[in-house]
N, C-alpha and C. Protein backbone atom coordinates (compact mmCIF):
# COMPACT_ATOMS: atom_id res chain seq x y z
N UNK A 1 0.83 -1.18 0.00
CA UNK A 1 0.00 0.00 0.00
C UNK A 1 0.87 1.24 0.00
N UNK A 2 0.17 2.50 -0.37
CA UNK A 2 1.24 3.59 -0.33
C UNK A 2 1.58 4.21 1.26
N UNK A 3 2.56 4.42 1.36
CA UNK A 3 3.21 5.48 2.28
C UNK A 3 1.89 5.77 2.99
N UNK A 4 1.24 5.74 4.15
CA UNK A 4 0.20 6.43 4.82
C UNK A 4 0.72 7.48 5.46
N UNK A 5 1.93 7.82 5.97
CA UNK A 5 2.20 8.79 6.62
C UNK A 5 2.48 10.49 5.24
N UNK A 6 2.67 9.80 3.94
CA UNK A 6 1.94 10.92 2.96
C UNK A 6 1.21 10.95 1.87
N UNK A 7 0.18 9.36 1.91
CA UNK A 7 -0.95 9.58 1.35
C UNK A 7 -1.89 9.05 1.86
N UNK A 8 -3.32 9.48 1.77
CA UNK A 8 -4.81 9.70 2.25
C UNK A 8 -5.28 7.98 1.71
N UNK A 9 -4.63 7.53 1.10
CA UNK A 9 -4.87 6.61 0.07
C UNK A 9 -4.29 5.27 1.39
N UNK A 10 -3.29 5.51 1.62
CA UNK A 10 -2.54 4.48 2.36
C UNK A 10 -2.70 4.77 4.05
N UNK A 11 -3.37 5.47 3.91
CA UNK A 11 -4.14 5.49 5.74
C UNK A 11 -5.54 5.08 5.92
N UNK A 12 -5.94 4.91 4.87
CA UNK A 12 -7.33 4.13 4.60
C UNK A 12 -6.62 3.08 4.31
N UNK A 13 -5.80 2.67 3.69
CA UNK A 13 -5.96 0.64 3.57
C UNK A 13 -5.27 0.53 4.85
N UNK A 14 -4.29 1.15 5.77
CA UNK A 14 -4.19 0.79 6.87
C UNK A 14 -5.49 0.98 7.86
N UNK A 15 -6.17 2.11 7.89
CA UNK A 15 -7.60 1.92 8.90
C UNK A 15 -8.28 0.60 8.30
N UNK A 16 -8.72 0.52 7.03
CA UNK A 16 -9.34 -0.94 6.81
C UNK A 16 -9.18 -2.01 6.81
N UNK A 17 -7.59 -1.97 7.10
CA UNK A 17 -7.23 -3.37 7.84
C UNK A 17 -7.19 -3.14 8.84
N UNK A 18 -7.25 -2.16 9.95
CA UNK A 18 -7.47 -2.63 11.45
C UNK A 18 -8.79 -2.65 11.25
N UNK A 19 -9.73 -2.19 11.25
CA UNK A 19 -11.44 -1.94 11.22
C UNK A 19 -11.37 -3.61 10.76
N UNK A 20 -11.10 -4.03 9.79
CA UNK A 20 -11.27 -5.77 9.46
C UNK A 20 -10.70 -6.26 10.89
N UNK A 21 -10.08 -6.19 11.07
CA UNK A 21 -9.00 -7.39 11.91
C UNK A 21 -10.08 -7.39 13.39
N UNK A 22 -10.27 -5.79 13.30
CA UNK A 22 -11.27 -5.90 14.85
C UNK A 22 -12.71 -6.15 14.98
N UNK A 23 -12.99 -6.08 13.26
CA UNK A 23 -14.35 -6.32 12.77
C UNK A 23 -15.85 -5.23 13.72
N UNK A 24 -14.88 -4.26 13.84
CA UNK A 24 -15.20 -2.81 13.70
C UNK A 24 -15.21 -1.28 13.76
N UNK A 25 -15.19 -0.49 13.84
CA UNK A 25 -14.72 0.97 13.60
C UNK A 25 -14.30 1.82 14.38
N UNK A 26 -15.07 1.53 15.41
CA UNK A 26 -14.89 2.55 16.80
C UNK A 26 -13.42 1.70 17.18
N UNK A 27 -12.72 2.09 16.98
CA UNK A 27 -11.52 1.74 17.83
C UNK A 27 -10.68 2.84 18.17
N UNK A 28 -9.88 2.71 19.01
CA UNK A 28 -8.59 3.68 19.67
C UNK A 28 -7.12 3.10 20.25
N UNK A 29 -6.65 4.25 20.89
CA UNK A 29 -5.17 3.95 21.20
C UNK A 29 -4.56 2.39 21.65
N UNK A 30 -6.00 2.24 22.29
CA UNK A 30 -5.74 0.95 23.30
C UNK A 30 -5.63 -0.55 22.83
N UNK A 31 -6.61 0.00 21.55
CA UNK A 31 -7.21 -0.90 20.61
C UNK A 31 -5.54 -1.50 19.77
N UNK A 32 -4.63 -0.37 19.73
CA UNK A 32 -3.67 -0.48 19.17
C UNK A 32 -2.63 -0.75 19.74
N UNK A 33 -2.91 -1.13 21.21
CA UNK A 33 -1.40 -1.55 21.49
C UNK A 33 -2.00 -3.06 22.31
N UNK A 34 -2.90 -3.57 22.03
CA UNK A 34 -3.13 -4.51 22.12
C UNK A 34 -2.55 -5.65 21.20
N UNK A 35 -1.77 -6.57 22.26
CA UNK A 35 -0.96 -7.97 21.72
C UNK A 35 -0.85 -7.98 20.43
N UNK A 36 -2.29 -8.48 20.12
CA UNK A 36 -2.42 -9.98 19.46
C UNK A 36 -2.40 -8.97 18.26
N UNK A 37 -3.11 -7.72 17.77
CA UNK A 37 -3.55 -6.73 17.13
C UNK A 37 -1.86 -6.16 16.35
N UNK A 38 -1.09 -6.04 17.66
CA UNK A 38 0.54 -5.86 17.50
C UNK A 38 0.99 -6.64 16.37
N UNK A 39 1.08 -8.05 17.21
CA UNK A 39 1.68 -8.82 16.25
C UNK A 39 1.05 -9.03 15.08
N UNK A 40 -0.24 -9.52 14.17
CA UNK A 40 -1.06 -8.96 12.83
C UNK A 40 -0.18 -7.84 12.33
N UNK A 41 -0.53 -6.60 12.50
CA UNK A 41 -0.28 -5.45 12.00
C UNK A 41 1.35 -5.15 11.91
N UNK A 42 1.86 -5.84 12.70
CA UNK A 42 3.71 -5.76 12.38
C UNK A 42 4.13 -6.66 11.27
N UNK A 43 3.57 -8.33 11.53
CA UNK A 43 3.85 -8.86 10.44
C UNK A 43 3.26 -8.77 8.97
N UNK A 44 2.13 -8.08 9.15
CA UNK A 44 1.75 -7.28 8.12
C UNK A 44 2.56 -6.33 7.02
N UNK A 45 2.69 -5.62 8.14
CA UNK A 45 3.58 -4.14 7.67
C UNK A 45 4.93 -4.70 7.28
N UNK A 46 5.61 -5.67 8.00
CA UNK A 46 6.73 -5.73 7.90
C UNK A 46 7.20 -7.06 6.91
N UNK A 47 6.20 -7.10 5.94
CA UNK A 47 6.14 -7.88 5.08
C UNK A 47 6.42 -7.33 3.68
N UNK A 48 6.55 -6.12 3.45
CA UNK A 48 6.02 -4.96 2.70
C UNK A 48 7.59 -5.15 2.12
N UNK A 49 8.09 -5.25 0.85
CA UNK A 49 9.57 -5.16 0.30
C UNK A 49 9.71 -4.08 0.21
N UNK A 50 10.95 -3.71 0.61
CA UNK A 50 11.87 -2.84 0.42
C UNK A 50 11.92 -2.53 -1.01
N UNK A 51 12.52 -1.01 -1.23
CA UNK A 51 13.13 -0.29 -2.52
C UNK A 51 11.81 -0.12 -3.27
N UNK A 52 10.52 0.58 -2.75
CA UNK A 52 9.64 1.02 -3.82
C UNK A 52 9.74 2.50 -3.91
N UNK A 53 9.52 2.30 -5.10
CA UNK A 53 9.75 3.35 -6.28
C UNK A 53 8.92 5.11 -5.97
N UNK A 54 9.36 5.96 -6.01
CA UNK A 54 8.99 6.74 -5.81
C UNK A 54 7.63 7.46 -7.00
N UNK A 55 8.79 7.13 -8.57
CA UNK A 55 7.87 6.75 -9.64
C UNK A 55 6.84 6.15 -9.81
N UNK A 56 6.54 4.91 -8.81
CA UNK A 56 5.58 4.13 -9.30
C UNK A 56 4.92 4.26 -8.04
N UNK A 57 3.53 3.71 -7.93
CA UNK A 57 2.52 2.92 -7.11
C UNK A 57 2.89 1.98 -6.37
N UNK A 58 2.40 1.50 -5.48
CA UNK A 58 2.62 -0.02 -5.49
C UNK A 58 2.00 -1.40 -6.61
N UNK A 59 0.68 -0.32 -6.51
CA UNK A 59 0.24 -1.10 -7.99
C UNK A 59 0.62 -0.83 -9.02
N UNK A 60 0.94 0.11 -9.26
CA UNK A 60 1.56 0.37 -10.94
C UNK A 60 3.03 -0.77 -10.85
N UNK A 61 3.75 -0.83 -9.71
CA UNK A 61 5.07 -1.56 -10.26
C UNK A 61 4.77 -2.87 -9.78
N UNK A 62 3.17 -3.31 -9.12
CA UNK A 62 3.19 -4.74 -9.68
C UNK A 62 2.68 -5.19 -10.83
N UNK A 63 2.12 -4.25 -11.28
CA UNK A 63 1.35 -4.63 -13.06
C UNK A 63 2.50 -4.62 -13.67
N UNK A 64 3.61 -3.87 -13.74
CA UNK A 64 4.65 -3.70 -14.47
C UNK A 64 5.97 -4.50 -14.12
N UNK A 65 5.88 -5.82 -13.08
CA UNK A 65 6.69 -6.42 -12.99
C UNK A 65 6.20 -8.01 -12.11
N UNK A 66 4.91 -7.77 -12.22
CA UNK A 66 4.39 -8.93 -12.27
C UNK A 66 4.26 -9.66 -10.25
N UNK A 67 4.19 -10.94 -10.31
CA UNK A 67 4.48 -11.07 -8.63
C UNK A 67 5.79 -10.48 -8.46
N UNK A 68 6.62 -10.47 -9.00
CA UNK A 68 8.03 -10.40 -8.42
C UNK A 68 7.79 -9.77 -7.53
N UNK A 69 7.09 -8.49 -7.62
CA UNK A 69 7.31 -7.19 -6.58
C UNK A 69 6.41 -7.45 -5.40
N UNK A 70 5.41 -7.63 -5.84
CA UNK A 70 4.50 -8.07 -4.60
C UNK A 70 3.76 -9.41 -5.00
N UNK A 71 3.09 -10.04 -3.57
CA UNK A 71 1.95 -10.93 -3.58
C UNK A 71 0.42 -9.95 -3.82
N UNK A 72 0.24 -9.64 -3.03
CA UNK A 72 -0.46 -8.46 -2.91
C UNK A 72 -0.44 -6.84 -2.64
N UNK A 73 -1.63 -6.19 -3.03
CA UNK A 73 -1.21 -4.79 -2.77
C UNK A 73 -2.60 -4.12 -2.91
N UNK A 74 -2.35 -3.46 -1.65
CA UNK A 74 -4.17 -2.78 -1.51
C UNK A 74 -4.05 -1.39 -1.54
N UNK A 75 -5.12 -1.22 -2.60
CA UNK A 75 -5.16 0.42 -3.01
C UNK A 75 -7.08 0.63 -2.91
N UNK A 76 -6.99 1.81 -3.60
CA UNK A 76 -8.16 2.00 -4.09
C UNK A 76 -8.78 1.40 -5.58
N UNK A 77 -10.23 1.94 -5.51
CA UNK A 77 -10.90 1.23 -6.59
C UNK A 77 -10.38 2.40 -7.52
N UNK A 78 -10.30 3.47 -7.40
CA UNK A 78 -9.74 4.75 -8.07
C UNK A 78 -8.79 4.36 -9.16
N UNK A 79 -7.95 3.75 -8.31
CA UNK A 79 -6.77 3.46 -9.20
C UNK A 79 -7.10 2.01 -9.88
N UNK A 80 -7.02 1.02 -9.16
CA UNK A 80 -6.77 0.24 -9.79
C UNK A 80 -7.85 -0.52 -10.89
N UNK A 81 -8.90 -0.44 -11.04
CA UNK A 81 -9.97 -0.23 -11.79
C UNK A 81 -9.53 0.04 -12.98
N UNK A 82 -8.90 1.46 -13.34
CA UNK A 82 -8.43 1.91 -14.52
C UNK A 82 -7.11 1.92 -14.79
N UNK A 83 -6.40 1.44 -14.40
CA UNK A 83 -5.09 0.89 -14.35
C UNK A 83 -5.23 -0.76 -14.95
N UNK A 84 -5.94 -1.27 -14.13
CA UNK A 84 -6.12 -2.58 -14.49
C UNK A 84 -6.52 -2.91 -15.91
N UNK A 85 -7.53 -1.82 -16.30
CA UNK A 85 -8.61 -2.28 -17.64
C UNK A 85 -7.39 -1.66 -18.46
N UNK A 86 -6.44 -0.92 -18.25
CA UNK A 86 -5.60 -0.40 -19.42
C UNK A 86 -4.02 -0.94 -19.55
N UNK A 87 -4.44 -2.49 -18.62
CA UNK A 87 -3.26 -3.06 -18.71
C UNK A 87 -3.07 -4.10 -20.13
N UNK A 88 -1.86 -4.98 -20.44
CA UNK A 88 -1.84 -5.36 -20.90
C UNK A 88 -2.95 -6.83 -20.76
N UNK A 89 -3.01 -7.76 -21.70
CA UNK A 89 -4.21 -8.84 -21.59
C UNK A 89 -3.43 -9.66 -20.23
N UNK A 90 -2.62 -10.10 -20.72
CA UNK A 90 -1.40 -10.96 -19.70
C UNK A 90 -1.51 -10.56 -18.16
N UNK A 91 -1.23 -9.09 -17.74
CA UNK A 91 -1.29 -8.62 -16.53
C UNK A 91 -2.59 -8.61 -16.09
N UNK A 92 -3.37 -8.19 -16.81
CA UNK A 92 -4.81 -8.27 -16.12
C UNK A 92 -5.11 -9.63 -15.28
N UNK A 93 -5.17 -10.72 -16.62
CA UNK A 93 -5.22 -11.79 -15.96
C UNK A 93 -4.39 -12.40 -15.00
N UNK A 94 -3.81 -11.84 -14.83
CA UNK A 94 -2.69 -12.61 -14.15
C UNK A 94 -3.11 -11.65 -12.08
N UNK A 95 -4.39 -10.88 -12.56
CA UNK A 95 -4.34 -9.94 -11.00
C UNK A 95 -6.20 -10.45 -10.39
N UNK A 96 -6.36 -11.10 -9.58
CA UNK A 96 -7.83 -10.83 -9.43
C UNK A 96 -7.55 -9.76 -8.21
N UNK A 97 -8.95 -8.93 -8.62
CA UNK A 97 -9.44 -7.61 -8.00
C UNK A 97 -10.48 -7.80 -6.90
N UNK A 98 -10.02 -8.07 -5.66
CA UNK A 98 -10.65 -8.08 -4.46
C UNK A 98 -11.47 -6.94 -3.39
N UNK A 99 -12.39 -7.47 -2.76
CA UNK A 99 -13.24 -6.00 -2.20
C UNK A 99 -13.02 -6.33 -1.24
N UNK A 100 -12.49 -5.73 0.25
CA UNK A 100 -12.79 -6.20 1.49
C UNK A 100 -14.02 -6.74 1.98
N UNK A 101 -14.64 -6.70 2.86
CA UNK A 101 -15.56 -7.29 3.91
C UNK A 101 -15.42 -7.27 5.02
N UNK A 102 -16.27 -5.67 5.39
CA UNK A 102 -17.23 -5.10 4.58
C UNK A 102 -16.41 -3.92 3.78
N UNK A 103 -16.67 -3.30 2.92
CA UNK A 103 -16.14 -2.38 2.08
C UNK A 103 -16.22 -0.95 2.65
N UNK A 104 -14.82 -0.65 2.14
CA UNK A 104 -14.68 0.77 2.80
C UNK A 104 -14.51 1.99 1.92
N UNK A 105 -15.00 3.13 2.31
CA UNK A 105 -14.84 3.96 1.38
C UNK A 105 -14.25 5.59 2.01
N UNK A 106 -13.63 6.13 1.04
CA UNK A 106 -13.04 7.27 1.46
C UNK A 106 -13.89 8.32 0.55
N UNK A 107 -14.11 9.14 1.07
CA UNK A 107 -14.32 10.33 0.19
C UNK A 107 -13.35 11.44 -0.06
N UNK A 108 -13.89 12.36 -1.62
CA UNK A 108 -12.91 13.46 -0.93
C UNK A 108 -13.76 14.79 -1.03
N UNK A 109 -13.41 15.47 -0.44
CA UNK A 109 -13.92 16.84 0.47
C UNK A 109 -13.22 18.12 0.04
N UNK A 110 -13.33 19.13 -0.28
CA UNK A 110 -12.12 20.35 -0.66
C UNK A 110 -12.87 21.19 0.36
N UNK A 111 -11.47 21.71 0.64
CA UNK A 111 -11.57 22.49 1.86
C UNK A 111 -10.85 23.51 1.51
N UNK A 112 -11.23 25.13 1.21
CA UNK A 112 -10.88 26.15 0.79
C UNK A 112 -9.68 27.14 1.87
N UNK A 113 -9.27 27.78 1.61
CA UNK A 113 -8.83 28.36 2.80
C UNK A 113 -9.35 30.01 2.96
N UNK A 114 -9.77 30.30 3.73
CA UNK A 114 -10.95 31.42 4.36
C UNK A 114 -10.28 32.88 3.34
N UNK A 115 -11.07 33.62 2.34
CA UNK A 115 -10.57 34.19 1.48
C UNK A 115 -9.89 33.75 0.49
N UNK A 116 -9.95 32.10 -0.36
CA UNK A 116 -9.07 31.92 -1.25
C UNK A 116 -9.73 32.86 -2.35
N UNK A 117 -9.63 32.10 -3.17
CA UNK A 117 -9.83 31.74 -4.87
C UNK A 117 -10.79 30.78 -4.95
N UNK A 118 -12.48 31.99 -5.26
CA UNK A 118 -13.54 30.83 -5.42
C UNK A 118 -13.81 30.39 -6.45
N UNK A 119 -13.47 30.94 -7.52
CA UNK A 119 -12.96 30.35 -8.65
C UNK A 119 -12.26 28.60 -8.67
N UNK A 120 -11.41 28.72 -7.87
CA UNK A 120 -10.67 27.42 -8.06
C UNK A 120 -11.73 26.77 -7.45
N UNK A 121 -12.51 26.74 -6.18
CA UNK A 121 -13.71 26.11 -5.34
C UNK A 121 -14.23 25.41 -6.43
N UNK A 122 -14.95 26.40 -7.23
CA UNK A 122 -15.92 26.65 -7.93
C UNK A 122 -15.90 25.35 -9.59
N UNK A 123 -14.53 25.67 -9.42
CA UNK A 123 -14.26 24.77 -10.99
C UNK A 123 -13.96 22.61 -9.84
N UNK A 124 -13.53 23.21 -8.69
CA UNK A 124 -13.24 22.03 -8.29
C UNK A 124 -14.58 21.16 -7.84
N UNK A 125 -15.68 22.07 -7.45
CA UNK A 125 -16.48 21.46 -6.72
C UNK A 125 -17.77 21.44 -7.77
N UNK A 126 -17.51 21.78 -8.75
CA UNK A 126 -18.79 21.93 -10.33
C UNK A 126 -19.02 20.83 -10.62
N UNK A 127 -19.67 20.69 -12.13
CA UNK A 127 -19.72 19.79 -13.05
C UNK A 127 -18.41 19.39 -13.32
N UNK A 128 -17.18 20.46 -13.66
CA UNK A 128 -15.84 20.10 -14.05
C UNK A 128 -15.11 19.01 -13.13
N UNK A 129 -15.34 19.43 -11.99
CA UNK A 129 -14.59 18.98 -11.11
C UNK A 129 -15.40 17.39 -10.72
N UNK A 130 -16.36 17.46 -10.83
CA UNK A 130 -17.11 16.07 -10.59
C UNK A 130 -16.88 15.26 -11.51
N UNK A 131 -17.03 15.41 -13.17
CA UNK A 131 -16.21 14.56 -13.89
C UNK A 131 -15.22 14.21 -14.13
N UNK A 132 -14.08 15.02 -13.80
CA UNK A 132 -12.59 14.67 -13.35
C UNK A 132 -12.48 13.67 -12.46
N UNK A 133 -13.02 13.72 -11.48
CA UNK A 133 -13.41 12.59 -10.44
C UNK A 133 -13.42 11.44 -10.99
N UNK A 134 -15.13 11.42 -11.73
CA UNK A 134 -15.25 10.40 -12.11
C UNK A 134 -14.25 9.44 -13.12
N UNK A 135 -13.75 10.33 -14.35
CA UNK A 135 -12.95 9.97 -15.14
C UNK A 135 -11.69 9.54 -14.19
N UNK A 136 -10.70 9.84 -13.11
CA UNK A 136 -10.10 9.49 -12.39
C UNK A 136 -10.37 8.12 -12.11
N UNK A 137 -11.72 7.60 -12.07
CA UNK A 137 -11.79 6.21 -11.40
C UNK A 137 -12.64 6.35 -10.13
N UNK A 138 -13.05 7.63 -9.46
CA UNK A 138 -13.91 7.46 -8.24
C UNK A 138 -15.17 7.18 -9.05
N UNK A 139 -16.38 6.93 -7.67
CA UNK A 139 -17.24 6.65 -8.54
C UNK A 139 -17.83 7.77 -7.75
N UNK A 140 -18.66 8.94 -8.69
CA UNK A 140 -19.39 10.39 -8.76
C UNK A 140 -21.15 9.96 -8.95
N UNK A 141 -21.61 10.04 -8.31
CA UNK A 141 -22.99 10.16 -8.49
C UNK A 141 -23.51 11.04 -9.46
N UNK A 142 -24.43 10.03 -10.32
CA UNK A 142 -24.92 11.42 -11.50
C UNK A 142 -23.56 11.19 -12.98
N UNK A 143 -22.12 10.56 -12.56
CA UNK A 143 -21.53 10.90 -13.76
C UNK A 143 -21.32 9.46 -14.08
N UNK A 144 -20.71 9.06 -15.32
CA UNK A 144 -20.32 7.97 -16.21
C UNK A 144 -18.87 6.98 -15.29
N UNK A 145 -18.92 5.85 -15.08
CA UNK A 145 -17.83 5.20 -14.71
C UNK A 145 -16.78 5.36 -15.53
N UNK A 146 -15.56 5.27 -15.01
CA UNK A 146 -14.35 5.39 -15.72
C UNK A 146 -14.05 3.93 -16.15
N UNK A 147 -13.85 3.73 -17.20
CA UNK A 147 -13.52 1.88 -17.52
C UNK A 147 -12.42 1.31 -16.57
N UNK A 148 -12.97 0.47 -15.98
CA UNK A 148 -12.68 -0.29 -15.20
C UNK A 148 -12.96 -0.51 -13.58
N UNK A 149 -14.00 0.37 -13.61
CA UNK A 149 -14.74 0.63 -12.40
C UNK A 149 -16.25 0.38 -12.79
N UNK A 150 -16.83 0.00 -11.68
CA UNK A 150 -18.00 -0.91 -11.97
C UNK A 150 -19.11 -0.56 -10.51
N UNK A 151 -20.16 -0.73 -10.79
CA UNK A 151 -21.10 -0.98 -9.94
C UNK A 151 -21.12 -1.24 -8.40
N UNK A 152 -20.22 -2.70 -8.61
CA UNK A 152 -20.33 -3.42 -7.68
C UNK A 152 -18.96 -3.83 -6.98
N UNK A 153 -18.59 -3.72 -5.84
CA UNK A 153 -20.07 -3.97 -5.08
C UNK A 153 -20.38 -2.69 -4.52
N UNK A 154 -21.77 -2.73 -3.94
CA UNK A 154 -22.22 -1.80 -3.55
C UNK A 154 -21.25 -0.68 -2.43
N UNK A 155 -21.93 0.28 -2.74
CA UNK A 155 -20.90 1.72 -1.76
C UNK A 155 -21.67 0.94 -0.61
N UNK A 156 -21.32 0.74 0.83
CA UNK A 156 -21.99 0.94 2.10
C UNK A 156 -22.37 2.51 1.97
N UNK A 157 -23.25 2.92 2.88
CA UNK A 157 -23.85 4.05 3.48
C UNK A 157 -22.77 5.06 4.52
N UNK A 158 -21.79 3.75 5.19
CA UNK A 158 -20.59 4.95 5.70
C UNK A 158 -19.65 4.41 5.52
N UNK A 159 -18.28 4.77 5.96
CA UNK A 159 -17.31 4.68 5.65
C UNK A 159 -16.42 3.62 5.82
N UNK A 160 -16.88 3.12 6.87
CA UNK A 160 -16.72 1.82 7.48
C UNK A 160 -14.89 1.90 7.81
N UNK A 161 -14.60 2.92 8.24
CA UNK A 161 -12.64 3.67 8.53
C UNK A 161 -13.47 3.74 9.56
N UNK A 162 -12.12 3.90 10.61
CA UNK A 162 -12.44 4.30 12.03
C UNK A 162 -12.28 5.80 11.44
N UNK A 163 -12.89 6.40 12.94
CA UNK A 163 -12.53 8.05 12.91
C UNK A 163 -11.27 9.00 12.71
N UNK A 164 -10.98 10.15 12.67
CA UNK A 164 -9.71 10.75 12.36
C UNK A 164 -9.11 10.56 13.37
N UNK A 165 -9.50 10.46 14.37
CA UNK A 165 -8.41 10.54 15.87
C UNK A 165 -7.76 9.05 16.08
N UNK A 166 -8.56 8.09 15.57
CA UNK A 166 -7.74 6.48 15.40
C UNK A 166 -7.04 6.77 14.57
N UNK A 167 -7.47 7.03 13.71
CA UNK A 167 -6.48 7.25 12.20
C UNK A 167 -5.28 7.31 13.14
N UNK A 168 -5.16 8.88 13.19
CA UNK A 168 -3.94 9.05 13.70
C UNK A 168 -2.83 8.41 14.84
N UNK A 169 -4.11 7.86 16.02
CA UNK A 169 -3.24 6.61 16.79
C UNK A 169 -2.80 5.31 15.62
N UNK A 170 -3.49 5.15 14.31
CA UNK A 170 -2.96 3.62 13.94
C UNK A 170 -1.60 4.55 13.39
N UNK A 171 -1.69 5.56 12.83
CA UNK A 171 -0.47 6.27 11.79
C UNK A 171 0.86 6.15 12.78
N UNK A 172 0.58 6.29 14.42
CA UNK A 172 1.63 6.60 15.16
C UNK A 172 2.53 4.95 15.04
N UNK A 173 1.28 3.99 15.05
CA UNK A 173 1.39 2.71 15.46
C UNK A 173 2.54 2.21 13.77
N UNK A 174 2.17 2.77 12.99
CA UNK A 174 2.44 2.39 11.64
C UNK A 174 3.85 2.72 11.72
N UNK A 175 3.71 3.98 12.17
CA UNK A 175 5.43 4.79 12.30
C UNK A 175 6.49 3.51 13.36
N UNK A 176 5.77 3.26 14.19
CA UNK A 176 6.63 2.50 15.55
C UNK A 176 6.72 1.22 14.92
N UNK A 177 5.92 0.40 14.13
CA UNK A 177 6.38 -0.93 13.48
C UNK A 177 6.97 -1.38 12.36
N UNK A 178 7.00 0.52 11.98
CA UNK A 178 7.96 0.41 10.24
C UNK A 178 9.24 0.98 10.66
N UNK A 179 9.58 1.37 11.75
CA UNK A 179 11.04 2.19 11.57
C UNK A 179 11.95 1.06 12.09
């Protein structure tokens, strides 16, 4: 998964694997320094090969080099959806595309800063900005799927991530079992 400590992307597949492992959301600090939870989430993390690419994804440099690089690798439907459908025939097949249980979802939100440029708001949070989205690979209510993104399975109703304040206890936890 990517870097969670600097992308939004890779602190959600780390919250959705603790939210799985505890088989549910409300969790905290305590939640995280618990044993059994420890050991999971270290041998987890610390399974993760060395020397990835700054250039690439984690998924982009396993489509582009096959298992070698990884067994697995959890991203979003964003990406890999349309990554996947614009791979070669060989790589595709060679990847099945898994949903957790239960499925989690991130949104994204723009948050202006008090007197910006409502202009930029304006183009980000429009029609423009909603089909960019969609074409990206999220899925936009109201707009066209991006090929390789699909229906199913269904969005849940919430987010099914713990809250921002776990977040940040698992991020601390992430930092202490990767260094």
């Amino acid at each position: 998964h990517a870097d969670p400590s600097v992308s939004g992307e890779g602190l959600s597949v780390i919250g959705q694997e603790a939210a799985q492992h505890f088989g549910r959301t409300n969790l905290s600090r305590d939640d995280f320094d618990d044993d059994g939870f420890l050991q999971f989430f270290t041998q987890l993390e610390r399974a993760v090969p060395s020397g990835a690419s700054a250039d690439q994804t984690p998924f982009e440099r396993m489509l582009a080099t096959g298992p070698a690089a990884y067994d697995v690798v959890a991203t979003t439907e964003a990406e890999a959806g349309p990554l996947l459908a614009s791979a070669s025939r060989d790589r595709r097949q060679a990847v099945d595309l898994l949903y957790p249980a239960p499925v989690a979802t991130a949104e994204i939100v723009y948050a202006s800063v008090v007197g910006g440029d409502t202009d930029v708001g304006d183009a980000v949070t429009g029609d423009a900005g909603r089909q960019a989205l969609a074409h990206a690979g999220w899925r936009v209510d109201g707009e066209s799927l991006a090929k390789g993104v699909g229906n199913t399975p269904g969005l849940p109703a919430r987010s099914n991530l713990p809250d921002a304040g776990a977040l940040e206890a698992l991020l601390q936890t992430w930092r202490e079992v990767t260094s």
